[in-house]
Structures are given as C-alpha cells and as structure tokens.
N, C-alpha and C. Protein backbone atom coordinates (compact mmCIF):
# COMPACT_ATOMS: atom_id res chain seq x y z
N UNK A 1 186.49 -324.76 25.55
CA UNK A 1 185.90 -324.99 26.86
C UNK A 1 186.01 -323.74 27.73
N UNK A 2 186.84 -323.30 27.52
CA UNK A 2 187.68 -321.78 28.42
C UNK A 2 186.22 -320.61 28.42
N UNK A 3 186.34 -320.92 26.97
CA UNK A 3 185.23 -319.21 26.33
C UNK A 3 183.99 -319.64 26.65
N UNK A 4 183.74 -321.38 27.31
CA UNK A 4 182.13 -321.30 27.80
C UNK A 4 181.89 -320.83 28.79
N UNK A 5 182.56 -321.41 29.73
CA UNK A 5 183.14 -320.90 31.38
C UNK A 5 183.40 -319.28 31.30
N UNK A 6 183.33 -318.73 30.59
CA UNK A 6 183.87 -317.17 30.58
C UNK A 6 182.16 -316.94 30.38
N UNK A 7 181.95 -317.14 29.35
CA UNK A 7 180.34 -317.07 28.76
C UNK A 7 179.44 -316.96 29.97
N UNK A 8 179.81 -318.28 30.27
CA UNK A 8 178.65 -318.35 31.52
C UNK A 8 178.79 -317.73 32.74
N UNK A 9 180.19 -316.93 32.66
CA UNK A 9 180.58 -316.38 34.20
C UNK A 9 179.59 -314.96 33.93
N UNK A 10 179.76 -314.55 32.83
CA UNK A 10 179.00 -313.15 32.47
C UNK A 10 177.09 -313.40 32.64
N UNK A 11 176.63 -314.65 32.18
CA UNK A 11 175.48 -314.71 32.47
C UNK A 11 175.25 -315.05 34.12
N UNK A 12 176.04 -315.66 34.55
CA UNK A 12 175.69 -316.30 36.15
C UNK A 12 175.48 -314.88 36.99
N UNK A 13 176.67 -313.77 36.45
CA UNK A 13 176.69 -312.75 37.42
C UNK A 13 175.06 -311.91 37.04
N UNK A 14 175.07 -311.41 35.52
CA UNK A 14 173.63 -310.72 34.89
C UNK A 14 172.33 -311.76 35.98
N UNK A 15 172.11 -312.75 36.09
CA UNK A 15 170.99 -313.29 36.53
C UNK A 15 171.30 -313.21 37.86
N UNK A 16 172.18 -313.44 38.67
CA UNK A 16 172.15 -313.04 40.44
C UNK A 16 171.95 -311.74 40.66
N UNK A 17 172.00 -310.24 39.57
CA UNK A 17 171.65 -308.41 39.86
C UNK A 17 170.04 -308.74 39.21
N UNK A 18 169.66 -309.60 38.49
CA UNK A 18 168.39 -309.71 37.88
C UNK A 18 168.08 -310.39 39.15
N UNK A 19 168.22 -311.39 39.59
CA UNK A 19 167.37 -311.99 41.07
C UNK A 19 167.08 -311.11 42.44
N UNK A 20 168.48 -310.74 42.40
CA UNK A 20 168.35 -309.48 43.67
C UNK A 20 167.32 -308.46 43.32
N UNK A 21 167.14 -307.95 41.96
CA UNK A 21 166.17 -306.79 41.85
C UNK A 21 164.92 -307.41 41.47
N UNK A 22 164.30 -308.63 40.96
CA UNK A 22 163.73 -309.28 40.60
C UNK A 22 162.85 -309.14 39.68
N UNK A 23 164.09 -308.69 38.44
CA UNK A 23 163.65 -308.15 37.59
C UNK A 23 164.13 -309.46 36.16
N UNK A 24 164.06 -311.05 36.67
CA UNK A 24 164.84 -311.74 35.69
C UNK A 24 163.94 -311.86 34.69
N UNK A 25 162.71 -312.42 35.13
CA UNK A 25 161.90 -312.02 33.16
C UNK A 25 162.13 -311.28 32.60
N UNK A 26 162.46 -310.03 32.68
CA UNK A 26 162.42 -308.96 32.19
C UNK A 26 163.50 -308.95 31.44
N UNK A 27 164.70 -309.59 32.26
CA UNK A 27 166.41 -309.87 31.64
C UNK A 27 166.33 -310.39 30.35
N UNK A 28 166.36 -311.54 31.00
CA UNK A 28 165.53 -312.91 29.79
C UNK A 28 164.82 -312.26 28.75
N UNK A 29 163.40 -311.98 28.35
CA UNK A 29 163.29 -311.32 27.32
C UNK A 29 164.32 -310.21 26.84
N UNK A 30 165.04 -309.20 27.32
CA UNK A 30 166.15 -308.48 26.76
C UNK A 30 166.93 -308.99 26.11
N UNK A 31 167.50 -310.10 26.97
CA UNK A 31 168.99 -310.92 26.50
C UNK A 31 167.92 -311.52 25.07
N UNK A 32 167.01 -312.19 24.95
CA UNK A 32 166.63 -312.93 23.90
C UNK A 32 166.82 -311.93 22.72
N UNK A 33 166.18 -310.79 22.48
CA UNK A 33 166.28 -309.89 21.77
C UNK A 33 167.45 -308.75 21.37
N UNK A 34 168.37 -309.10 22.72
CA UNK A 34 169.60 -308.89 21.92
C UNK A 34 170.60 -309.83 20.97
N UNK A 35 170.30 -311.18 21.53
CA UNK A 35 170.61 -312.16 20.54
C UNK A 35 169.95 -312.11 19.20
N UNK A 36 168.45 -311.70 18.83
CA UNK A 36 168.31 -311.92 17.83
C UNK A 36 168.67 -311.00 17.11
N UNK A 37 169.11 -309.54 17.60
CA UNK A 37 169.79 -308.50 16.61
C UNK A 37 171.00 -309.64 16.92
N UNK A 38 171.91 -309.59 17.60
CA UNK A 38 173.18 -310.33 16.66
C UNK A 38 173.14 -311.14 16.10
N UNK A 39 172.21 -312.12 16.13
CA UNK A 39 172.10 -312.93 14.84
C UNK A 39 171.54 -312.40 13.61
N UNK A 40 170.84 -311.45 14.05
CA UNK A 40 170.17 -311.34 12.40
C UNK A 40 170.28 -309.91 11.75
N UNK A 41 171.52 -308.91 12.41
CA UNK A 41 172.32 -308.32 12.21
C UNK A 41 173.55 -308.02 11.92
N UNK A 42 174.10 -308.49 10.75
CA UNK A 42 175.35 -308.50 10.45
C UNK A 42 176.31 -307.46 10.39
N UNK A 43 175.57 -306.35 10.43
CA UNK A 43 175.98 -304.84 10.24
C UNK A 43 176.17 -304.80 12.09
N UNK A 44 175.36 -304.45 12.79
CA UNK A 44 175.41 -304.50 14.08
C UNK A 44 177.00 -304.87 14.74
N UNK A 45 176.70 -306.25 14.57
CA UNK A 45 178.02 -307.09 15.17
C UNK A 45 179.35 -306.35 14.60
N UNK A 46 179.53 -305.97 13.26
CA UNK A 46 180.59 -305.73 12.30
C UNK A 46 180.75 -303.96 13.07
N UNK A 47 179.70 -303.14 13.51
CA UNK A 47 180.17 -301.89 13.59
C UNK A 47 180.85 -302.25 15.20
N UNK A 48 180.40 -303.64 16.16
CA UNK A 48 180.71 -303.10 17.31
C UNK A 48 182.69 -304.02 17.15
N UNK A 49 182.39 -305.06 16.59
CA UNK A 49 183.63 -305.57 16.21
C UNK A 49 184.75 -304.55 15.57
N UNK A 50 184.85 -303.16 14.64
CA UNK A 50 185.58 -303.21 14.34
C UNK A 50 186.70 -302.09 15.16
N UNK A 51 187.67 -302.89 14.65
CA UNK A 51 188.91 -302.12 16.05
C UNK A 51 189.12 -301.06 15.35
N UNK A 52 188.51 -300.07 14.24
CA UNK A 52 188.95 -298.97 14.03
C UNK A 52 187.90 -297.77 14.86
N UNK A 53 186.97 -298.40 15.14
CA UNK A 53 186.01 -297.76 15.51
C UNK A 53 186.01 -297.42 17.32
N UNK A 54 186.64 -295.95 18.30
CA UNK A 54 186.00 -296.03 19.38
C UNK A 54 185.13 -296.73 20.32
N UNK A 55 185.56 -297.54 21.21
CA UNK A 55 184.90 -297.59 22.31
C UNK A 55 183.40 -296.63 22.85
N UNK A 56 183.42 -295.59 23.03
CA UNK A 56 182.36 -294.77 23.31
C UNK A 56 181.25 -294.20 21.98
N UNK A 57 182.02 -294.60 20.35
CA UNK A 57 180.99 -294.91 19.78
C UNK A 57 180.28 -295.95 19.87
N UNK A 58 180.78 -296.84 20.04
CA UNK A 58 180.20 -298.11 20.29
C UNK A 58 179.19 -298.52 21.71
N UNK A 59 179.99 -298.04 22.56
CA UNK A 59 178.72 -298.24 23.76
C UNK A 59 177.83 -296.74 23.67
N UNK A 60 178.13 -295.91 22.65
CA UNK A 60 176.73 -294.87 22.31
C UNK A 60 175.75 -295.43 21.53
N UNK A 61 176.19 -296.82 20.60
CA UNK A 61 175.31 -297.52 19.82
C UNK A 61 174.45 -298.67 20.83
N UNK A 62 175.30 -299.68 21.80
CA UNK A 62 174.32 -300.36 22.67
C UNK A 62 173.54 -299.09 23.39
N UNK A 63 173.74 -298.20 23.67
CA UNK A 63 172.68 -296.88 24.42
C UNK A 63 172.02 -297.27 24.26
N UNK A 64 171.42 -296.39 22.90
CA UNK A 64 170.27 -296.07 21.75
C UNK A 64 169.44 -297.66 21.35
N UNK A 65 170.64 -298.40 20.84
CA UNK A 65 169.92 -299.38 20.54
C UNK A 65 168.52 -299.91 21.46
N UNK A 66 169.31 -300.29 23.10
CA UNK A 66 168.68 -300.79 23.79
C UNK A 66 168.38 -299.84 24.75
N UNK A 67 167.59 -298.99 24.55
CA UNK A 67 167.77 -297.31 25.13
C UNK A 67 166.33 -297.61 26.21
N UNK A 68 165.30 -298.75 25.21
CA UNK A 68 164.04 -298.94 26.35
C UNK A 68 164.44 -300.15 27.22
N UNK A 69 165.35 -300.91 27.21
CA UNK A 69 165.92 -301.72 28.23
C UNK A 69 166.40 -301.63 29.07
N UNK A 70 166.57 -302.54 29.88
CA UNK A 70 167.33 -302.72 31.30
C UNK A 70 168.72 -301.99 31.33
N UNK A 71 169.04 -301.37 32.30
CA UNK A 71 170.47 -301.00 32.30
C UNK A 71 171.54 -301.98 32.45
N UNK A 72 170.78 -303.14 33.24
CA UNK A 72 171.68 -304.48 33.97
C UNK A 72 172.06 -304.64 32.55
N UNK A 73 171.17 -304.94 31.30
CA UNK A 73 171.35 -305.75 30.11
C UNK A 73 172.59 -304.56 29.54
N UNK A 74 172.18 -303.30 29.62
CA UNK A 74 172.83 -303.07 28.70
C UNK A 74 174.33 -302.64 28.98
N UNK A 75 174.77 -302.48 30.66
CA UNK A 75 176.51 -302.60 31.12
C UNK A 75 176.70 -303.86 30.78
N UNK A 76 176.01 -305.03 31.07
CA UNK A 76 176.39 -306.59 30.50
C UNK A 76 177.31 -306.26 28.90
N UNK A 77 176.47 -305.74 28.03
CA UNK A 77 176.82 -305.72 26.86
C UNK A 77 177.88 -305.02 26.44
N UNK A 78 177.73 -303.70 27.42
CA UNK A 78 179.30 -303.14 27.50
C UNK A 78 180.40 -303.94 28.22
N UNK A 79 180.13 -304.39 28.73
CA UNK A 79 181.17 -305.45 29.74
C UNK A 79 181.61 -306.12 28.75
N UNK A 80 180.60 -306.94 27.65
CA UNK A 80 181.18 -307.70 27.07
C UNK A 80 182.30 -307.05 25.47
N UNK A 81 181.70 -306.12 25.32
CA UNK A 81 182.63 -305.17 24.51
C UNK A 81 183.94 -304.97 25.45
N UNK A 82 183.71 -304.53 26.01
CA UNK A 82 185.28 -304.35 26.77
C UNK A 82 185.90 -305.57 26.86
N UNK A 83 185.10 -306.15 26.73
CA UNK A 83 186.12 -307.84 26.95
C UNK A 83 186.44 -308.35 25.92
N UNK A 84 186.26 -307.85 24.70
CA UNK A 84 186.12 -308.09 23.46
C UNK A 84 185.50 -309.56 22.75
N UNK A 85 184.25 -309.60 23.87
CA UNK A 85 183.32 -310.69 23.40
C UNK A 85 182.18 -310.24 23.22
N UNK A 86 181.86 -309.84 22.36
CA UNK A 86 180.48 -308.95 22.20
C UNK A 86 179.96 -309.92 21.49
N UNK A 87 180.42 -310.90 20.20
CA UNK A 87 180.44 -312.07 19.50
C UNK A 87 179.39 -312.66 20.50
N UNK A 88 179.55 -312.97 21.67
CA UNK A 88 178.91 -314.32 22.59
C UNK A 88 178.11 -313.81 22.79
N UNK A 89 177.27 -312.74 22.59
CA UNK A 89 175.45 -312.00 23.25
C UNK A 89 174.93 -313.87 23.00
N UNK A 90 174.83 -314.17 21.74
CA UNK A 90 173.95 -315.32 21.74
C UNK A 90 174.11 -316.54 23.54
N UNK A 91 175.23 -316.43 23.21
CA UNK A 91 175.87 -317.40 23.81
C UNK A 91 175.47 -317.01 25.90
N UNK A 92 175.61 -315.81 25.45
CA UNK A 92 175.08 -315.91 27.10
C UNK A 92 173.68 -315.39 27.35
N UNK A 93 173.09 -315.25 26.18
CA UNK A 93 171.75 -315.15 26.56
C UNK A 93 170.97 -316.73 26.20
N UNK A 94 171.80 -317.81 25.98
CA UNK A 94 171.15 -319.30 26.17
C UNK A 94 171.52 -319.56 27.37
N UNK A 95 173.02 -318.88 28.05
CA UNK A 95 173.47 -319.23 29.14
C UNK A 95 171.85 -318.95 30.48
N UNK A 96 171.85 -317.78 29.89
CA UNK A 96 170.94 -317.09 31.07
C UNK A 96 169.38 -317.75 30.58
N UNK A 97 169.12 -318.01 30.07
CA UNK A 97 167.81 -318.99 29.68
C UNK A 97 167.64 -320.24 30.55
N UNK A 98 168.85 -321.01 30.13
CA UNK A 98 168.95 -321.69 30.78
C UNK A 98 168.95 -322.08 32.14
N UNK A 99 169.43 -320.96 32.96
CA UNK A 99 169.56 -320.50 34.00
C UNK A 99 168.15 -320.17 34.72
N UNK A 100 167.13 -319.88 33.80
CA UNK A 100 165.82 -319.70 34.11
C UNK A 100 165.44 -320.53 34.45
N UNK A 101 165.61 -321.55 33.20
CA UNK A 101 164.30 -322.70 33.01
C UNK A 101 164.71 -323.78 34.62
N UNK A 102 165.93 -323.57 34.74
CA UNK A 102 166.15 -324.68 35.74
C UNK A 102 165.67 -323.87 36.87
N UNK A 103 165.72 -322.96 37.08
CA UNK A 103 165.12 -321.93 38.39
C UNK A 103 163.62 -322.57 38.54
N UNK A 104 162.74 -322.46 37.24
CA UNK A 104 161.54 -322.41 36.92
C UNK A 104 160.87 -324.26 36.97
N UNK A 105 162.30 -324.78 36.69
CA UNK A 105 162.16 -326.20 36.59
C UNK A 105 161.24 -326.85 35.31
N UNK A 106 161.85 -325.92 34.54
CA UNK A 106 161.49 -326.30 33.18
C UNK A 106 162.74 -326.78 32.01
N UNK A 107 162.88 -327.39 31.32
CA UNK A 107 163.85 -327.48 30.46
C UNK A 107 163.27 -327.30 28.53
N UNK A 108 164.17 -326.73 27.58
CA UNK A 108 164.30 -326.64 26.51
C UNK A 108 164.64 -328.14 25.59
N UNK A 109 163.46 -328.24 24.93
CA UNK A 109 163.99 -329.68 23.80
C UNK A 109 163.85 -329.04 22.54
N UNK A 110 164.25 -329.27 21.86
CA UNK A 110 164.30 -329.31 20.53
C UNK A 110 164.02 -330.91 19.41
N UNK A 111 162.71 -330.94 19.27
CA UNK A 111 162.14 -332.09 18.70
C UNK A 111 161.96 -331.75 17.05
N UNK A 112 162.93 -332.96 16.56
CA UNK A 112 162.67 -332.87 15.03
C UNK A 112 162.20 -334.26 14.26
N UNK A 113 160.98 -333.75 13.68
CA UNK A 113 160.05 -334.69 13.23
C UNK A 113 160.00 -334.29 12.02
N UNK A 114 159.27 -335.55 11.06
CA UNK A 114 159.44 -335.47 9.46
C UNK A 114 157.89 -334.46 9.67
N UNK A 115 157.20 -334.15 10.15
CA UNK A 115 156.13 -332.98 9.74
C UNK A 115 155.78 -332.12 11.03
N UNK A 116 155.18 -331.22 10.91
CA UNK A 116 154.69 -330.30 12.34
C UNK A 116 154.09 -331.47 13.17
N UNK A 117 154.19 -331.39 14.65
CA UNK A 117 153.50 -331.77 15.57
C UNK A 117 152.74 -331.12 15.82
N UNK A 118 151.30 -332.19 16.47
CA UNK A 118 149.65 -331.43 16.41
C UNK A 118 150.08 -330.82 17.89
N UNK A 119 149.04 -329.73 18.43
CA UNK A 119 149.04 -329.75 19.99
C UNK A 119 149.17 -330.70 20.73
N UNK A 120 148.63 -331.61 20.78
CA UNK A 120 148.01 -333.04 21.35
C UNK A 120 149.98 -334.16 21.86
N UNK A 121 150.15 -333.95 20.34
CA UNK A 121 151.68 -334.69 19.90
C UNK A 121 152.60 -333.85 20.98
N UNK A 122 152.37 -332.57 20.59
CA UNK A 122 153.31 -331.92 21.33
C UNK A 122 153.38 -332.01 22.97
N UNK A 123 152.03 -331.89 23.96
CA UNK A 123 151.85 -332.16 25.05
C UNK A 123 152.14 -333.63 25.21
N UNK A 124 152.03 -334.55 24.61
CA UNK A 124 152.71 -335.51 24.91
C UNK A 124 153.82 -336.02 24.91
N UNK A 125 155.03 -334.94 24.16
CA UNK A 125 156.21 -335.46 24.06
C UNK A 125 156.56 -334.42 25.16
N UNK A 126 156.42 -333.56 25.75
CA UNK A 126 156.67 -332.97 26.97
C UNK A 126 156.13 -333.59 28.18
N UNK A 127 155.38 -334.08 28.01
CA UNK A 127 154.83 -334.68 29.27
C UNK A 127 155.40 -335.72 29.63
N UNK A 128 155.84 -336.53 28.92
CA UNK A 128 156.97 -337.98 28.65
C UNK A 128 158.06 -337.32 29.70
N UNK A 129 158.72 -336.30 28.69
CA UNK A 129 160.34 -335.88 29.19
C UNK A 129 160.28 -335.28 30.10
N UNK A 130 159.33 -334.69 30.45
CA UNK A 130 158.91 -333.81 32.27
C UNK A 130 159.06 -335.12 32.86
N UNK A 131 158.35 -335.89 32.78
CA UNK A 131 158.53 -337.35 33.69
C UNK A 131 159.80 -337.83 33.57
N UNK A 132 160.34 -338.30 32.39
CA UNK A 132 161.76 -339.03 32.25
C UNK A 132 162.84 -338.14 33.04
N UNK A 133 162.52 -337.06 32.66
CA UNK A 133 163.62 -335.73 33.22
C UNK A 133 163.40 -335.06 34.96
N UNK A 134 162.43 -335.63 35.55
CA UNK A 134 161.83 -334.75 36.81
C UNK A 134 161.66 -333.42 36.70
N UNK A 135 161.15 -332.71 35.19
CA UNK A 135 161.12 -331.04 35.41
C UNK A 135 159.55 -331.63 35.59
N UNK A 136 159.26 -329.95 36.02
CA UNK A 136 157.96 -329.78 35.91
C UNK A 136 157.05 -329.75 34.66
N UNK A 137 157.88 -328.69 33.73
CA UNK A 137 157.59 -328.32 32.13
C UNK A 137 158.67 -328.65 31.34
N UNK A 138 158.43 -329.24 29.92
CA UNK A 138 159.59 -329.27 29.15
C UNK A 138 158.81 -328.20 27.66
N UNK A 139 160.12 -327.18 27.22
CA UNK A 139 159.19 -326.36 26.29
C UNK A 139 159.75 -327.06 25.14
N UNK A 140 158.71 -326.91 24.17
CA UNK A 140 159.42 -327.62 22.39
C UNK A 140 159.39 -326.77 21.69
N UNK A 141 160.70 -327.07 20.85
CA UNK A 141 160.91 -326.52 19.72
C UNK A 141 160.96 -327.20 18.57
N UNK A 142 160.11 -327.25 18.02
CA UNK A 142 159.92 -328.83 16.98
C UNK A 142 160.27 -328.28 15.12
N UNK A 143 160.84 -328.72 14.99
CA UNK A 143 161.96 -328.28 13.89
C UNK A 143 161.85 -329.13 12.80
N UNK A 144 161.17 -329.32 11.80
CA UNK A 144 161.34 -330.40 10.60
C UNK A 144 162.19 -330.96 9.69
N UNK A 145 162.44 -332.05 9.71
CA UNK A 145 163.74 -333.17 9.56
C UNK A 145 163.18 -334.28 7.93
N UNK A 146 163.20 -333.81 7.47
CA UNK A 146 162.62 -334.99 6.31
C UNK A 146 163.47 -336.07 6.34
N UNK A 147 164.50 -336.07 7.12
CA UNK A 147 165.47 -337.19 6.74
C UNK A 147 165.12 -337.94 7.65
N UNK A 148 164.53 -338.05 8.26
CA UNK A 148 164.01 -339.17 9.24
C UNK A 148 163.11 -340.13 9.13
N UNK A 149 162.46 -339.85 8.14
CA UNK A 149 161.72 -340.93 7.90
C UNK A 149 160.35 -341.35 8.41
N UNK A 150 160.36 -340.78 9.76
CA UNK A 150 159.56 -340.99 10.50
C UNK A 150 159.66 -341.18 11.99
N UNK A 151 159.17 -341.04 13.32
CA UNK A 151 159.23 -341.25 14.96
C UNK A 151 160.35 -339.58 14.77
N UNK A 152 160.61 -339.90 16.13
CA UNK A 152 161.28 -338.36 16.53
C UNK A 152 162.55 -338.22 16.46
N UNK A 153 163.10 -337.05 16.91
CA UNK A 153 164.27 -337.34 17.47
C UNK A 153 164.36 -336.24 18.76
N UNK A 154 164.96 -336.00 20.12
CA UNK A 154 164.37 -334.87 20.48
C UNK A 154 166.17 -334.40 21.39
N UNK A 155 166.56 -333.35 21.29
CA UNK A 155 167.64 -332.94 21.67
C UNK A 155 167.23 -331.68 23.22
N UNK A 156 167.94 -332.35 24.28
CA UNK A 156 167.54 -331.75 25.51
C UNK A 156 169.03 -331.63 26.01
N UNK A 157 169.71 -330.27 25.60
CA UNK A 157 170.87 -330.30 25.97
C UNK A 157 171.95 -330.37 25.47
N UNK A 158 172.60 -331.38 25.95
CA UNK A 158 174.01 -332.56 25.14
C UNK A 158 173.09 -333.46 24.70
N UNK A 159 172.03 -334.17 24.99
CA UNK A 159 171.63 -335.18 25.18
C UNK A 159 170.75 -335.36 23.89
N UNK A 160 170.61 -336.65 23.10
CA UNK A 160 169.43 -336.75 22.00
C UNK A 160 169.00 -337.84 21.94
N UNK A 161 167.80 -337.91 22.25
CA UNK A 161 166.92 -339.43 22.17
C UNK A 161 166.53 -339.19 21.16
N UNK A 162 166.52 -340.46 20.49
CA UNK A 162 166.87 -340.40 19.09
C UNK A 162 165.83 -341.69 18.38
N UNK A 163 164.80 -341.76 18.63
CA UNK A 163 163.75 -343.03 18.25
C UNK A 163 162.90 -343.14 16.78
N UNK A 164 163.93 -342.01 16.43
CA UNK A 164 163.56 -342.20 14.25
C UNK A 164 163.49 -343.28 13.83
N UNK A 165 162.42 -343.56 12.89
CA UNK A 165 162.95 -344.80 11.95
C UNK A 165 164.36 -345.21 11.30
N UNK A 166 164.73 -343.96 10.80
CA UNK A 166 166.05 -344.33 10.39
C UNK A 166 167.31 -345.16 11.37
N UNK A 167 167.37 -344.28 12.15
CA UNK A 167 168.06 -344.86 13.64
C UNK A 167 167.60 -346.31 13.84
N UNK A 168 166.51 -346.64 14.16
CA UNK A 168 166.18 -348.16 14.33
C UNK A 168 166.67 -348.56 13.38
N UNK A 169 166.57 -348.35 11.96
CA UNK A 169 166.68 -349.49 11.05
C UNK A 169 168.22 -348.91 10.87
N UNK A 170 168.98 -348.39 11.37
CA UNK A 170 170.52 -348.42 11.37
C UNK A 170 171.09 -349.49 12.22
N UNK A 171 170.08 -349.32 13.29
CA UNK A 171 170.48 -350.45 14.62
C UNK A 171 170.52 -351.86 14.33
N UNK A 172 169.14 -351.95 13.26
CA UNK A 172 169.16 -353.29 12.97
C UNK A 172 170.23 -353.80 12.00
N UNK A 173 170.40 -352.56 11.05
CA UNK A 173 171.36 -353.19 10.51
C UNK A 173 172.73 -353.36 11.10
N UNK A 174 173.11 -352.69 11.94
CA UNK A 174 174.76 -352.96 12.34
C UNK A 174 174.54 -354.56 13.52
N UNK A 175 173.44 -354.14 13.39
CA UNK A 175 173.22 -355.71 14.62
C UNK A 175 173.09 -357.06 13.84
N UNK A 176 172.48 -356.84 12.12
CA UNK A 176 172.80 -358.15 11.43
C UNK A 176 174.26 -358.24 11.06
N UNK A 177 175.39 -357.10 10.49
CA UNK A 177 176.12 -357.10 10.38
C UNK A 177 177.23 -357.67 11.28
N UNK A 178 176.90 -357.81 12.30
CA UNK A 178 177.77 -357.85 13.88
C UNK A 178 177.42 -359.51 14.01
N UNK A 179 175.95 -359.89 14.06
CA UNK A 179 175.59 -361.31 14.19
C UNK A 179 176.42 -362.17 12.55
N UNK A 180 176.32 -361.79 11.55
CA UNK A 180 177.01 -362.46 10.42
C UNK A 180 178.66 -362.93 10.45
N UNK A 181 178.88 -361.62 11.58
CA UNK A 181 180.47 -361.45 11.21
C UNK A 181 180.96 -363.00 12.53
C-alpha cells in the first residue's frame, strides 16, 4: 500500500508542473512511452537497476534515451532513479493517466469478451458505463477471454461487472446448491 502512495505522490507532483505549463498531453503521451520501453525492455530496466553501474551513467542513458522529450518527464525519471524506483515508470505513468482521464472526465475499462467487439458493440458498452458511471467518455480496451463463454465482463478500476455466461450459470448453481442444502 506504502509504494502506491509513494507512486502516486511522484505522478500527482509530474501532472500539477504539466498543468501549470500546460503541457499535460504532452506528459501523458511521454509517460506512456516510457512505460512501454520498461515493459518491453528488459535490458533498459537491468542497465538502470544495476548497483554496479554510476548514477550519472545512468541519468546519461534517460538523457539520450528521452533526449526529444519533456524535461518535466525526464527529472521525473531521474527522481525516480534516485529513489531507487525506476521499477514503477509503469506504475506512475497509469497513475498519471488516470489523473487525466478524471480531469477529462473520462474513465479506462477493460472489456473481455469471447471475440472482438464490432464498433457499434463497443459504443454501446461505453455509453452504458458513461451513464452508470457519470463520466462523460468511457475508453475500451477489449481483450479476448475464451473462457467466458459468452456476455462480457468489463473491469473499470477495482471494480468488475461481470455479466458472462459463465458467472450466471455459477450463480445459478451456488443458488441450487444453497436452496437443496
């Protein structure tokens, strides 16, 4: 719980120097793309992680790396090297996303269905949760689940509405089980 609250103290501050200069899209796409080098850089993470390696090699590598980016993004990243959380880029660039969408009054779902959703499917399962939720926009990320059987499931958050076939017919069954007993 500690290291989220830390997480998010580093994004809360990056998005209030991004608001003042009003430069937060701009953040936002950075932070996204530095997350996806640490995720999909294993070498990356490993040269800034290792404790044999200088400090000032290391923030000579965020330089270069992110050399056409923001400066805000890239002391963030030294900040977080010095703090020896360089590990959490992901982590506070969902922080700071997040931080958008509610600015923007939009929220992130993640909908997993047994096949792609059409356009049509998709505007309608946002349009639902914009209403259920009071955002304006809800964006999808629709992710394929064969284990479902069928209907959705859609994760907004902590939160998962969960209206799969499977799920129903779990319900029914613990509900004959419960009526027998």
């Amino acid at each position: 719980m500690r290291d989220v609250t830390i997480v998010k103290r580093y994004a809360e501050a990056l998005f209030e120097v991004a608001e003042n200069r009003d430069i937060v899209e701009t953040v936002r796409a950075e932070l996204h793309t530095a997350k996806q080098v640490a995720q999909n850089d294993a070498a990356f993470l490993r040269f800034l992680s290792e404790p044999k390696i200088g400090l000032d090699k290391k923030k000579a590598l965020i330089e270069t790396s992110f050399a056409a980016g923001s400066i805000e993004v890239r002391n963030t990243l030294k900040l977080l090297l010095d703090a020896g959380r360089i590990s959490s880029i992901p982590q506070v660039a969902d922080a700071f996303q997040a931080m958008f969408d509610d600015k923007q009054g939009t929220v992130q779902a993640t909908v997993y269905s047994v096949r792609e959703l059409s356009d049509a499917e998709r505007q309608t399962v946002a349009e639902t949760f914009a209403k259920k939720l009071g955002k304006q926009a809800v964006s999808i990320d629709n992710k394929i689940d064969p284990t479902l059987q069928g209907g959705l499931k859609v994760r907004i958050g902590n939160t998962i509405y969960d209206s799969s076939i499977k799920n129903k017919l779990t319900r029914i069954e613990r509900n004959l089980v419960n009526v027998s007993k």
